[in-house]
C-alpha atoms as a PDB file:
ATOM      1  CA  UNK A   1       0.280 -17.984 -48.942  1.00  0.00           C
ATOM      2  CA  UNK A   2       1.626 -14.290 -48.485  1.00  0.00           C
ATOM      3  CA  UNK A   3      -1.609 -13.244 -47.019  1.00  0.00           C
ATOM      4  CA  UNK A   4      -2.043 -16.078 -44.718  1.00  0.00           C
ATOM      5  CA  UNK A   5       1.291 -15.024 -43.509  1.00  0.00           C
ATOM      6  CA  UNK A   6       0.266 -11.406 -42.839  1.00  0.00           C
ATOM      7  CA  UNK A   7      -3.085 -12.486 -41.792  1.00  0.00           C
ATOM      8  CA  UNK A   8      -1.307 -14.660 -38.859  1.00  0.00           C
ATOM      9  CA  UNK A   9       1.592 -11.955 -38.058  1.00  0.00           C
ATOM     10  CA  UNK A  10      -1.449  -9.357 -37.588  1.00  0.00           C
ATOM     11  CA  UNK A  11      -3.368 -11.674 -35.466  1.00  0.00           C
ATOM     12  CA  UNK A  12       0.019 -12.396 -33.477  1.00  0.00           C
ATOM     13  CA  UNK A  13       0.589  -8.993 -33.317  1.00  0.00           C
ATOM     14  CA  UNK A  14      -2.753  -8.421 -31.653  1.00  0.00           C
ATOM     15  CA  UNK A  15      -2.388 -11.041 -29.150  1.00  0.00           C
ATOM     16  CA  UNK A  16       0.824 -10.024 -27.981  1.00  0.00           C
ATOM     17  CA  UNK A  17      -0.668  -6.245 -27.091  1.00  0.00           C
ATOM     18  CA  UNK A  18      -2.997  -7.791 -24.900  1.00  0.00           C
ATOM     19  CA  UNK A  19      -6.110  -6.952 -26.887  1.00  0.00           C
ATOM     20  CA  UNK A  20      -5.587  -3.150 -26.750  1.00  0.00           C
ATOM     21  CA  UNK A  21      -5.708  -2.785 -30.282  1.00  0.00           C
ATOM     22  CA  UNK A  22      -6.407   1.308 -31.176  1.00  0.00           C
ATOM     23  CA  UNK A  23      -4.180   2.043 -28.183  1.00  0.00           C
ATOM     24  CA  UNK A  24      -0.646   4.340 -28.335  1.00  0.00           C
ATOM     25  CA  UNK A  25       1.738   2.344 -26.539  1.00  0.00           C
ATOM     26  CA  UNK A  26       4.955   3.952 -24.509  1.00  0.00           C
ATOM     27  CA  UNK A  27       7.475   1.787 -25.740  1.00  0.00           C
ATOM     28  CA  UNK A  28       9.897   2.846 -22.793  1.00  0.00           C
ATOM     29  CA  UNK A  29       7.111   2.737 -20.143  1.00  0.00           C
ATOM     30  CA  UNK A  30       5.588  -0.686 -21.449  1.00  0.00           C
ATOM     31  CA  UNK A  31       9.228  -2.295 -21.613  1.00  0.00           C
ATOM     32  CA  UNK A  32       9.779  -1.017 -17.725  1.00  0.00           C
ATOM     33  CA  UNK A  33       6.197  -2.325 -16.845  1.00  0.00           C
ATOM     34  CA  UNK A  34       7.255  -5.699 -18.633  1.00  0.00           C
ATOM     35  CA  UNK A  35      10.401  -6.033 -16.434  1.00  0.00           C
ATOM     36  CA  UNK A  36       9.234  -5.269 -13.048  1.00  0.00           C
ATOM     37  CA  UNK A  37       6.498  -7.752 -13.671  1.00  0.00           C
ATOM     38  CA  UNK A  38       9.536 -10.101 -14.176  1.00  0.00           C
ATOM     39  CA  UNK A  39      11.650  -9.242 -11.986  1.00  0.00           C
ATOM     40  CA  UNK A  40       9.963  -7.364  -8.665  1.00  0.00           C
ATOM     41  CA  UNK A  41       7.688  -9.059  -6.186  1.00  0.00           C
ATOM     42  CA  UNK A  42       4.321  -8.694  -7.235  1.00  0.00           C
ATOM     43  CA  UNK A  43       1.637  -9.095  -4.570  1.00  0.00           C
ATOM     44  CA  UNK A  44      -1.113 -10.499  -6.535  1.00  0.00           C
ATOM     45  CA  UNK A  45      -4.082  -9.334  -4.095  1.00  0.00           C
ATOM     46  CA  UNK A  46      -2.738  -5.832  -3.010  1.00  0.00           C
ATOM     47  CA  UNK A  47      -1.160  -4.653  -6.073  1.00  0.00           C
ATOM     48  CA  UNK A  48       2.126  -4.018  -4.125  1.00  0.00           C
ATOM     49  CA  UNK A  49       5.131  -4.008  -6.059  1.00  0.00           C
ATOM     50  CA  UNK A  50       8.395  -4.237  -4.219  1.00  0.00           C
ATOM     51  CA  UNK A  51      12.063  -5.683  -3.863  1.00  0.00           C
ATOM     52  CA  UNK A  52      13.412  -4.647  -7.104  1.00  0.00           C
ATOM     53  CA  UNK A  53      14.723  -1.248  -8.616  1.00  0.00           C
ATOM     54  CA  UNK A  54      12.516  -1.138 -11.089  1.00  0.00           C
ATOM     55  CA  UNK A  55       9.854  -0.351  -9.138  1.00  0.00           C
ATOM     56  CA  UNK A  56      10.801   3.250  -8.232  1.00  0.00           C
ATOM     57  CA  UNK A  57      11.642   3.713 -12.070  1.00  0.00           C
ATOM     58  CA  UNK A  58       8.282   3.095 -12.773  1.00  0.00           C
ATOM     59  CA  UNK A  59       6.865   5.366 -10.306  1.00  0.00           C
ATOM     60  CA  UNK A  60       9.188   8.143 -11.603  1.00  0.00           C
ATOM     61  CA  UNK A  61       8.699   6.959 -15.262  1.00  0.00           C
ATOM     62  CA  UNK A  62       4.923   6.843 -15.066  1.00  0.00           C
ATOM     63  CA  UNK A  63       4.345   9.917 -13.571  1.00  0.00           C
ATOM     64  CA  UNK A  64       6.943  12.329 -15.828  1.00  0.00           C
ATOM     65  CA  UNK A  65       4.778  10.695 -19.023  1.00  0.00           C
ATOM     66  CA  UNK A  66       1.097  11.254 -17.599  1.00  0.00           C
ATOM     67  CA  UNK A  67      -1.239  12.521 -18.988  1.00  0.00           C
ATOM     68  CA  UNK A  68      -0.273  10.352 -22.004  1.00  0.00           C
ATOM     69  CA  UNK A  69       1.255   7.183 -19.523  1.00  0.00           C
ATOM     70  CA  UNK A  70      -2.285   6.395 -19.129  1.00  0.00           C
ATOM     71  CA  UNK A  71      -2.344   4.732 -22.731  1.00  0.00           C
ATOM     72  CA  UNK A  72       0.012   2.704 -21.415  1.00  0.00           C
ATOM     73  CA  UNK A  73      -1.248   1.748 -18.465  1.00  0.00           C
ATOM     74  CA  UNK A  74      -4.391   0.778 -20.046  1.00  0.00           C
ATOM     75  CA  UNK A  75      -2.902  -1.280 -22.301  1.00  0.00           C
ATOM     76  CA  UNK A  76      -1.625  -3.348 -19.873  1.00  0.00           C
ATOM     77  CA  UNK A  77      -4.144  -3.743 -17.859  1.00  0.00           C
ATOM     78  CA  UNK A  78      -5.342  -6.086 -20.689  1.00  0.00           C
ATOM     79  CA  UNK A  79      -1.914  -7.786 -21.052  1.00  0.00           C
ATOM     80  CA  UNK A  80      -1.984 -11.571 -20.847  1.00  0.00           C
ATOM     81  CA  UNK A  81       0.532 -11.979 -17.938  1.00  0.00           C
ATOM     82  CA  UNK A  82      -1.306 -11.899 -14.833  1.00  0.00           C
ATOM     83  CA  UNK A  83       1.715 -10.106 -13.365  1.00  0.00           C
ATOM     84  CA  UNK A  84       2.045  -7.264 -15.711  1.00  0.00           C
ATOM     85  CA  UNK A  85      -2.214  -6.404 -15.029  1.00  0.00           C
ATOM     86  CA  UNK A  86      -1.378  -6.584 -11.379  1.00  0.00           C
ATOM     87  CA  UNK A  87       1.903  -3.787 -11.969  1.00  0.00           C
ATOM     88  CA  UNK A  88      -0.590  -1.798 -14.032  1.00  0.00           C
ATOM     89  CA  UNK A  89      -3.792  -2.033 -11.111  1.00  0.00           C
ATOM     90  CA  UNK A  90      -0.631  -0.669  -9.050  1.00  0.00           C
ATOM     91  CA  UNK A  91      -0.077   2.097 -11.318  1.00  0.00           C
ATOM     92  CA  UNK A  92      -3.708   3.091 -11.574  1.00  0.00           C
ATOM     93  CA  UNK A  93      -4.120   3.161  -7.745  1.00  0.00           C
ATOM     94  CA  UNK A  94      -1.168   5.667  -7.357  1.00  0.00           C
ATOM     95  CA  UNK A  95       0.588   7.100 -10.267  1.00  0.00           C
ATOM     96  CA  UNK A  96      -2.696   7.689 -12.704  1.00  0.00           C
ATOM     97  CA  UNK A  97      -4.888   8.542 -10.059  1.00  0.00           C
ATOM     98  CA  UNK A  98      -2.552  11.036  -8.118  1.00  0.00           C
ATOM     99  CA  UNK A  99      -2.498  12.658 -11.139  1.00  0.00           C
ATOM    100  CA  UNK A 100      -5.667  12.370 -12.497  1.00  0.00           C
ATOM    101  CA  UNK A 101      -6.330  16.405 -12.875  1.00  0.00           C
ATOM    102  CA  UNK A 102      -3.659  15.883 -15.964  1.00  0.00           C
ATOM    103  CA  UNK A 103      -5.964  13.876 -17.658  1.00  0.00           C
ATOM    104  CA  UNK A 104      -8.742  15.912 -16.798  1.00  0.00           C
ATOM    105  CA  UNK A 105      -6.852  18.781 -18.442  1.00  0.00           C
ATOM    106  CA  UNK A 106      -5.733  16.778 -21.446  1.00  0.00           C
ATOM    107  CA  UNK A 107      -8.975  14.711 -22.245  1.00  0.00           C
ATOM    108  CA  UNK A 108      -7.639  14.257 -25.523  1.00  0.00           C
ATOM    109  CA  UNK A 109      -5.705  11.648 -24.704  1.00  0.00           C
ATOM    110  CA  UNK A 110      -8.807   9.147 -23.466  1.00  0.00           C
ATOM    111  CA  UNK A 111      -9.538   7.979 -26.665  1.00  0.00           C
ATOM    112  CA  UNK A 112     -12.145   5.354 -27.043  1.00  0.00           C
ATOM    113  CA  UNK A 113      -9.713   2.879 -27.705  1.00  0.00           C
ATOM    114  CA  UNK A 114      -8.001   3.840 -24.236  1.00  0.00           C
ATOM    115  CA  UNK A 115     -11.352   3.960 -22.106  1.00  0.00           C
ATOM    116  CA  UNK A 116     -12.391   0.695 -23.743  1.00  0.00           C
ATOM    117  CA  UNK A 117      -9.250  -0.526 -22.200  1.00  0.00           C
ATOM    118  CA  UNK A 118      -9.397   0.537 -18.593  1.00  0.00           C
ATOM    119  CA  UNK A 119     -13.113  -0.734 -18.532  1.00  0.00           C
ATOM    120  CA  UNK A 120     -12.507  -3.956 -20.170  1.00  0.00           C
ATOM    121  CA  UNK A 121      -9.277  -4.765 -18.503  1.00  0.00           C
ATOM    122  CA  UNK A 122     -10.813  -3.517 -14.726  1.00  0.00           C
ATOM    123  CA  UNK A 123     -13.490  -5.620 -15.542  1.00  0.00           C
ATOM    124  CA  UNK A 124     -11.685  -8.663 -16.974  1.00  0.00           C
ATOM    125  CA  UNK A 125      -9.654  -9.138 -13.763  1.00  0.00           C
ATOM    126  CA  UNK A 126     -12.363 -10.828 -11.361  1.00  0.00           C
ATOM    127  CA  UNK A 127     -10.198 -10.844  -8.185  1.00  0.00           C
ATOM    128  CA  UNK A 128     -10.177  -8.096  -5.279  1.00  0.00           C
ATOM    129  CA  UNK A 129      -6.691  -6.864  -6.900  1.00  0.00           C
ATOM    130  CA  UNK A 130      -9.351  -4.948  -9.186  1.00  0.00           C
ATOM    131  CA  UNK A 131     -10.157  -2.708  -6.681  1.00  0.00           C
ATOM    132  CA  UNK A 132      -6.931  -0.935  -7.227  1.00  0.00           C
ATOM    133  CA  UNK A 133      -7.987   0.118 -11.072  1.00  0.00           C
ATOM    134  CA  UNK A 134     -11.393   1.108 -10.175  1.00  0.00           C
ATOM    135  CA  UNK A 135     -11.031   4.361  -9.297  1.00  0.00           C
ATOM    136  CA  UNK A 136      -9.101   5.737 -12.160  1.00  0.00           C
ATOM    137  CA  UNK A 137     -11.137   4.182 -14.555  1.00  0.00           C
ATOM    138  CA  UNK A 138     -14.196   5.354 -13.230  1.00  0.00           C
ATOM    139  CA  UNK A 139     -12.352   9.089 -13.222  1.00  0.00           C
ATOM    140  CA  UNK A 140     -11.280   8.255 -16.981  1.00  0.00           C
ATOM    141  CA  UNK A 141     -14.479   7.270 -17.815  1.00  0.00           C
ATOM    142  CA  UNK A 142     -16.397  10.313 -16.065  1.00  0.00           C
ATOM    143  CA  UNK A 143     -14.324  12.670 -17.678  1.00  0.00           C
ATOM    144  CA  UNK A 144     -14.810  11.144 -21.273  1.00  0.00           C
ATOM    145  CA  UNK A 145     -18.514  10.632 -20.566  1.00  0.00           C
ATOM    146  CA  UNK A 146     -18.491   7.095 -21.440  1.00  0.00           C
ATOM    147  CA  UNK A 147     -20.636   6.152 -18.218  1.00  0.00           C
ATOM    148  CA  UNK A 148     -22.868   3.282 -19.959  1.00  0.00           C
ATOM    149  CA  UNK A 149     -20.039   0.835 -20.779  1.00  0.00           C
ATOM    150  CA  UNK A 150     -18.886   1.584 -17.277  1.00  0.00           C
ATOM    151  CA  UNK A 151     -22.101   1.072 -15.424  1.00  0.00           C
ATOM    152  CA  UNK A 152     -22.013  -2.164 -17.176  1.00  0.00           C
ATOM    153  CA  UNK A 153     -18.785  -3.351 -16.118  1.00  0.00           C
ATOM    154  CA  UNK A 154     -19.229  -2.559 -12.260  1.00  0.00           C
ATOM    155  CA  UNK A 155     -22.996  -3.885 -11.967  1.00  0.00           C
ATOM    156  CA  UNK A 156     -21.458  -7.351 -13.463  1.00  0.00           C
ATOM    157  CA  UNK A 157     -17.897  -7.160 -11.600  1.00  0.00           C
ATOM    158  CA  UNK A 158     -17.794 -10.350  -9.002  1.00  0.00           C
ATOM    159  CA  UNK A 159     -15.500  -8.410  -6.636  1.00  0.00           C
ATOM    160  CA  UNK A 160     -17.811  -6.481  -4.275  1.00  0.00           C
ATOM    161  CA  UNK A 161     -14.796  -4.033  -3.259  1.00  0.00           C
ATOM    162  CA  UNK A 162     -14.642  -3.278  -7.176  1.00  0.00           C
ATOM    163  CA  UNK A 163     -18.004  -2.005  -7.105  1.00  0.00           C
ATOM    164  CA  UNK A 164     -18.120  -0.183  -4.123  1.00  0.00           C
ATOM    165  CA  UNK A 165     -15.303   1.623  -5.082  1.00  0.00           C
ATOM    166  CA  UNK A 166     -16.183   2.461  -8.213  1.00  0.00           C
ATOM    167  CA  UNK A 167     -19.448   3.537  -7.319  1.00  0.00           C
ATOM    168  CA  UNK A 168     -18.473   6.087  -4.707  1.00  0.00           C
ATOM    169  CA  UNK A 169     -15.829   7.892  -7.503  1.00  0.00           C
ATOM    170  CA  UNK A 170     -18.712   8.474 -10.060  1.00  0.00           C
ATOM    171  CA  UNK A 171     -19.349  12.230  -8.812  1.00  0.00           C
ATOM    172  CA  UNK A 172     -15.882  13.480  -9.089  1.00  0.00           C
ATOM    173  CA  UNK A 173     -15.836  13.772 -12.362  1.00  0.00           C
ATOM    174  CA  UNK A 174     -19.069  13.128 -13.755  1.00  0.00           C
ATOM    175  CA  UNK A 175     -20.660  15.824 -10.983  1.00  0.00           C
ATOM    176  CA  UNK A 176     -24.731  15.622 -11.520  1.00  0.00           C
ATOM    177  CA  UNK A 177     -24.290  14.128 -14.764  1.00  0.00           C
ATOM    178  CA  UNK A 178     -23.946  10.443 -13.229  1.00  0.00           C
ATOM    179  CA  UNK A 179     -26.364  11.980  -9.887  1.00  0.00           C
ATOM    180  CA  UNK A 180     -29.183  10.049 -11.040  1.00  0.00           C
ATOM    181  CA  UNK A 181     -27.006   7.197 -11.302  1.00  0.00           C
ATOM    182  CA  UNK A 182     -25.879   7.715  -7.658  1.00  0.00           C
ATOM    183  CA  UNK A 183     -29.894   8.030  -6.593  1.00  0.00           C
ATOM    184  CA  UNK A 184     -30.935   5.050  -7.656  1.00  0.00           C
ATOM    185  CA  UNK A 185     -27.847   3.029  -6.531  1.00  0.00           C
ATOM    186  CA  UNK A 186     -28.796   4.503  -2.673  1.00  0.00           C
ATOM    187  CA  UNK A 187     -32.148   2.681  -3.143  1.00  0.00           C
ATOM    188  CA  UNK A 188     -30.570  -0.310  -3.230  1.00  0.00           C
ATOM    189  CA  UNK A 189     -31.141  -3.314  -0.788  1.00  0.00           C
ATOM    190  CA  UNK A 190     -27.136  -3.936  -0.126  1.00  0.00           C
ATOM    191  CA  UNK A 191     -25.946  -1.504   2.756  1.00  0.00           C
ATOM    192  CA  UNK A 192     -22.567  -1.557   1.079  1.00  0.00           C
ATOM    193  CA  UNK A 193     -23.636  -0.455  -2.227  1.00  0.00           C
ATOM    194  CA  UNK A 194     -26.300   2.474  -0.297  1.00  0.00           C
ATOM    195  CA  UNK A 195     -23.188   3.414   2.141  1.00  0.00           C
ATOM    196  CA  UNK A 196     -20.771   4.094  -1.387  1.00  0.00           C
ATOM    197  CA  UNK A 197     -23.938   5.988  -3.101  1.00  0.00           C
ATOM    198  CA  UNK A 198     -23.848   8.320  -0.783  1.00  0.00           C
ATOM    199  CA  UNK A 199     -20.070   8.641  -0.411  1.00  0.00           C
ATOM    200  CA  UNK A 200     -20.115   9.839  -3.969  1.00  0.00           C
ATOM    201  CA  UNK A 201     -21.010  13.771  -3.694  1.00  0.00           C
ATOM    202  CA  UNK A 202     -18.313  13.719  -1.358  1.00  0.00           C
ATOM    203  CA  UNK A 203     -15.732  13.176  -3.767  1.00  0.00           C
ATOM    204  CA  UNK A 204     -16.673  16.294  -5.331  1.00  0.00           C
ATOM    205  CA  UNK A 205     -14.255  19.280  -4.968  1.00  0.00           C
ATOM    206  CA  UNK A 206     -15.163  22.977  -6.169  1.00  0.00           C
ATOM    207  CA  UNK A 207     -18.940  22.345  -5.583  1.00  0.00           C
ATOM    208  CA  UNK A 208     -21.111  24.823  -7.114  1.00  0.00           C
ATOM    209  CA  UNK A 209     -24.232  26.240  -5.289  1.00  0.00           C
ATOM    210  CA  UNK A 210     -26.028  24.729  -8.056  1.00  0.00           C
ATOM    211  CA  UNK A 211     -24.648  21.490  -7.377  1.00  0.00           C
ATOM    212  CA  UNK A 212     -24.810  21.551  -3.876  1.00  0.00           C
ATOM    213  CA  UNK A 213     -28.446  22.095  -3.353  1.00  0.00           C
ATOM    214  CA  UNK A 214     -29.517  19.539  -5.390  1.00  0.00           C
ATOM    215  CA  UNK A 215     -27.415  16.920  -3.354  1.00  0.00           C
ATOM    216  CA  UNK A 216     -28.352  18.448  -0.139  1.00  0.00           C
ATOM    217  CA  UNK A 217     -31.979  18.533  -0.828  1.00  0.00           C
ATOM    218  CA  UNK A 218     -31.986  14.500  -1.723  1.00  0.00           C
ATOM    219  CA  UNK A 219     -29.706  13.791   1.045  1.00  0.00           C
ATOM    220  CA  UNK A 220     -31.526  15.585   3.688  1.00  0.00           C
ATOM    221  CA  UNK A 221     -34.159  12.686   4.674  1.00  0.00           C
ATOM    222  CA  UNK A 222     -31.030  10.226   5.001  1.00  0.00           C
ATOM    223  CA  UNK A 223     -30.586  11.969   7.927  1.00  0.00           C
ATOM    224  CA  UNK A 224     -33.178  10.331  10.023  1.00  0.00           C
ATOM    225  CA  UNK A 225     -32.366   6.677   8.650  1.00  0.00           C
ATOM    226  CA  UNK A 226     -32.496   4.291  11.452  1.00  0.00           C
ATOM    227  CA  UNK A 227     -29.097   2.921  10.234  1.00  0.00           C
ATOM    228  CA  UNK A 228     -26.568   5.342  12.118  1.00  0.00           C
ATOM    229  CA  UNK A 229     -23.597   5.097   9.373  1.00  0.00           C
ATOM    230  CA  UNK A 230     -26.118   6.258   6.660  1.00  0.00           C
ATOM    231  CA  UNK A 231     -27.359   9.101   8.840  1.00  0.00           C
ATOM    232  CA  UNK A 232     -23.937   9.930   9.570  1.00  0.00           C
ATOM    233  CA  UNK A 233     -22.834   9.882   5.700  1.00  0.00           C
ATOM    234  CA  UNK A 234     -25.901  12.443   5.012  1.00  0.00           C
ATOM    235  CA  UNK A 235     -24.619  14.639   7.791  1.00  0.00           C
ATOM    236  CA  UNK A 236     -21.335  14.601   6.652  1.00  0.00           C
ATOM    237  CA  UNK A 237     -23.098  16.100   3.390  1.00  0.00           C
ATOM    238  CA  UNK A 238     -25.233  18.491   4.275  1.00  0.00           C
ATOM    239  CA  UNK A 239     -22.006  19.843   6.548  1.00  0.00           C
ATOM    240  CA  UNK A 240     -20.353  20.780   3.055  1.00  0.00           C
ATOM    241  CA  UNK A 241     -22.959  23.384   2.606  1.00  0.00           C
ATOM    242  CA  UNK A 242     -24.960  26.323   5.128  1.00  0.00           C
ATOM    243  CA  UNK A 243     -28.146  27.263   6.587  1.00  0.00           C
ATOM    244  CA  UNK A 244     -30.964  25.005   7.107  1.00  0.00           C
ATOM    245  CA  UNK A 245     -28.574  22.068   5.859  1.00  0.00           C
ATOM    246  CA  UNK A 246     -26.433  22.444   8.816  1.00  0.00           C
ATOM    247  CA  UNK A 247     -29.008  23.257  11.161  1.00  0.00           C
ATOM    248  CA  UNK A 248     -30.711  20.115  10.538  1.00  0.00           C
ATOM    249  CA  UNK A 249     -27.608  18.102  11.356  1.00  0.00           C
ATOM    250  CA  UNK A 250     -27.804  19.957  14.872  1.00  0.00           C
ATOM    251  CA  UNK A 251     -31.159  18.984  15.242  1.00  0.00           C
ATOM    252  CA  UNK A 252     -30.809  15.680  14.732  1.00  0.00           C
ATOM    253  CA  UNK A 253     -27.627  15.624  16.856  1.00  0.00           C
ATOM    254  CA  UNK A 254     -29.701  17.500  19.719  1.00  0.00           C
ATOM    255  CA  UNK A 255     -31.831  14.483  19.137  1.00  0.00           C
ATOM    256  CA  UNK A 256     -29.747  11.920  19.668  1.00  0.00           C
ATOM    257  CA  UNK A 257     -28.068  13.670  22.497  1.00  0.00           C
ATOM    258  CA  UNK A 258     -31.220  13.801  24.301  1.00  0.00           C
ATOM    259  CA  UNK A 259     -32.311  10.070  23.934  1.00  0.00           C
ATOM    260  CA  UNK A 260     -28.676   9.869  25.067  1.00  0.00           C
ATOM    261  CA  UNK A 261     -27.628   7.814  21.683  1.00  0.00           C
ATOM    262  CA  UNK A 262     -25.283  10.585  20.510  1.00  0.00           C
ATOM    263  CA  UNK A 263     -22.485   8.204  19.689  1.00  0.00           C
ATOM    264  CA  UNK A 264     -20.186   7.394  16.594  1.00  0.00           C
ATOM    265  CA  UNK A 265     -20.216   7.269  13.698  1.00  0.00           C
ATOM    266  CA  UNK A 266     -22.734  10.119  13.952  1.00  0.00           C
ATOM    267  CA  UNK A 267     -20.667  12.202  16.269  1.00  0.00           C
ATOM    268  CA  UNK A 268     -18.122  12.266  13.628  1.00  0.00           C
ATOM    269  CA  UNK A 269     -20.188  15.053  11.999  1.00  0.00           C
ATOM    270  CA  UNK A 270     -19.363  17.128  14.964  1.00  0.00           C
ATOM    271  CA  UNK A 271     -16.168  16.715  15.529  1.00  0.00           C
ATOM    272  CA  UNK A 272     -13.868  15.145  11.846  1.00  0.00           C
ATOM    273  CA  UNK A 273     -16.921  15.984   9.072  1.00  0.00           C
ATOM    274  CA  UNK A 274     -18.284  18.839  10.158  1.00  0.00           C
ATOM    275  CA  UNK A 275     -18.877  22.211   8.863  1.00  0.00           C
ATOM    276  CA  UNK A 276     -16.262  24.858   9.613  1.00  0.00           C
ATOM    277  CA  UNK A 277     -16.364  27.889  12.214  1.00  0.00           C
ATOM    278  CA  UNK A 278     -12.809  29.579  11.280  1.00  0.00           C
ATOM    279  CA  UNK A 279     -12.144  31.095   7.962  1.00  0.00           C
ATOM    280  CA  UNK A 280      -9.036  28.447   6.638  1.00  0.00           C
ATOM    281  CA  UNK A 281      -6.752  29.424   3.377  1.00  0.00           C
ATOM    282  CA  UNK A 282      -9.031  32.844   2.549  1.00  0.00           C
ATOM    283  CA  UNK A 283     -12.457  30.897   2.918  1.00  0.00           C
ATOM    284  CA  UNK A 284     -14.786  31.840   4.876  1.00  0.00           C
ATOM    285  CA  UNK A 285     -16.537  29.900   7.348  1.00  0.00           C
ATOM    286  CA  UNK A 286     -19.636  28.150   6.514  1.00  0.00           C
ATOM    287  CA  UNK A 287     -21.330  28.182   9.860  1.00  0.00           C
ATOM    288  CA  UNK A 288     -22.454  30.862  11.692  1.00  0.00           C
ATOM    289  CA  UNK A 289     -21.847  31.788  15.385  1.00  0.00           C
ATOM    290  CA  UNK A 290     -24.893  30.259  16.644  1.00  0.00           C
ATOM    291  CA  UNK A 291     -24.431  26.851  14.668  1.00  0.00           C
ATOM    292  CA  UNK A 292     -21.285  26.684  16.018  1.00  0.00           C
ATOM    293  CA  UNK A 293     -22.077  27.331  19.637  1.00  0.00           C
ATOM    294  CA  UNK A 294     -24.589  24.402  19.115  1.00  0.00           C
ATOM    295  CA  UNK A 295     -22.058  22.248  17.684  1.00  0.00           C
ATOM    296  CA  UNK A 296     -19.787  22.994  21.177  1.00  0.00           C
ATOM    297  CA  UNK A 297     -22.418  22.315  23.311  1.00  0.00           C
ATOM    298  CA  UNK A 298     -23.430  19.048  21.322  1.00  0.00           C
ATOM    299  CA  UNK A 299     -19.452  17.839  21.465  1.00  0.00           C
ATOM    300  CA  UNK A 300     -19.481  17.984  25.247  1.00  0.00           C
ATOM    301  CA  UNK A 301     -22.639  15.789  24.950  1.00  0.00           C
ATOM    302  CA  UNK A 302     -20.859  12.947  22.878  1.00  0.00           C
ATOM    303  CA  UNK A 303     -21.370   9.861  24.628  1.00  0.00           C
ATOM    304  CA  UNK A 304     -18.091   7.770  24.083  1.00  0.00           C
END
């Protein structure tokens, strides 16, 4: 009879953490998460939490215990109240994910237990709120190199905002170990799912020469797609780097202005994504003086 007892209390136990079992919970944080789910309003398709004071507690809370708040957080992601996943898909979107470079300098704390949890619990909500999580748990996931499980999750996710999203966050972190990943998803038959493949590399910060060559030299035939936003999205690449890259963005644009179809979103590469001509913060400008009299030329030519 005693072990039935602690047979049941254990499985209690269990059910009561949401099925995060491995995971270190914040006792402090997962209490405030618990009561803001009770008490706030809790907009169960945009994640926004609002009209209480524990919201800005949790904001405050969340972010003075990251790295190690993301436990939490993944925890309840997997809790069995819809409200308190919705608080946590809030969380993700904004506390974890604004501070995301903590984890990344603290991997320690993504156990397996913990990734398990942001991938199962992203995955286990199947409504658009979803979206919200995405991100960080693709980041989380990157960073611990657990990209399997998480291909997994987003290929079978019903929310088409969930994989999109995810998809275009797998190069921050992962870099060119999740490229090939990225290739193949821009062969794919849905626009949506092409248009966040190649949205990917630019997610990327500190890009090494290395690094960029590689995804300038497989983005450089996008650049003649006859879909305009995926010609745009290559430019917008190949503007992160120099030389030929950029010149064959001005070529194309010279194109276009010609046939008299230089319009956005491809004009955008000229004008908001483009490559610099003024040095900005101690770097140095990655176009020369002749690319960028092309690009002035080609801006007057914009048709709007």
């Amino acid at each position: 009879m005693n072990r039935l007892l602690i047979s049941l209390c254990a499985a209690l136990l269990a059910m009561s953490m949401g099925g995060c079992k491995g995971i270190k919970v914040d006792k402090e944080l997962m209490d405030l998460i618990n009561a803001a789910a009770a008490k706030c309003k809790i907009d169960m398709r945009y994640a926004f939490v609002s009209d209480c004071a524990e919201a800005g507690k949790l904001s405050e809370l969340t972010i003075k215990k990251m790295p190690e708040a993301i436990a939490t957080v993944s925890a309840a992601l997997n809790d069995k109240n819809d409200k308190v996943r919705v608080v946590a898909c809030q969380l993700m979107y904004r506390e974890v994910k604004d501070n995301i470079s903590k984890v990344k300098a603290k991997p320690e704390v993504l156990t397996d237990a913990v990734i398990d949890g942001l991938i199962n619990g992203t995955g286990g909500i199947k409504s658009y709120v979803a979206m919200y999580a995405a991100a960080s748990t693709v980041y989380a996931a990157s960073i611990k190199g657990k990209t399997s499980e998480l291909y997994k999750m987003l290929q079978e996710h019903p929310e088409s905002a969930v994989r999109t999203e995810g998809y275009s966050k797998l190069m921050a972190y992962g870099r060119l170990k999740t490229f090939d990943k990225v290739k193949d998803l821009a062969k794919s038959s849905d626009k949506s799912i092409v248009y966040a493949a190649l949205n990917a590399p630019r997610d990327m910060y500190d890009v090494t020469e290395d690094e960029n060559r590689a995804i300038c030299d497989w983005a450089l035939p996008f650049l003649s797609n006859d879909d305009t936003q995926v010609s745009y999205q290559a430019a917008a690449i190949l503007n992160r780097y120099k030389g030929k890259y950029i010149d064959a963005v001005l070529d194309m644009a010279e194109k276009l202005a010609k046939d008299g179809k230089l319009t956005s979103p491809f004009s955008l590469a000229l004008t908001n994504f483009t490559f610099s001509c003024k040095p900005f913060m101690g770097t140095p400008p990655n176009g020369t003086k002749d690319q960028c009299d092309r690009k002035e030329k080609l801006i007057k030519l914009i048709k709007k």
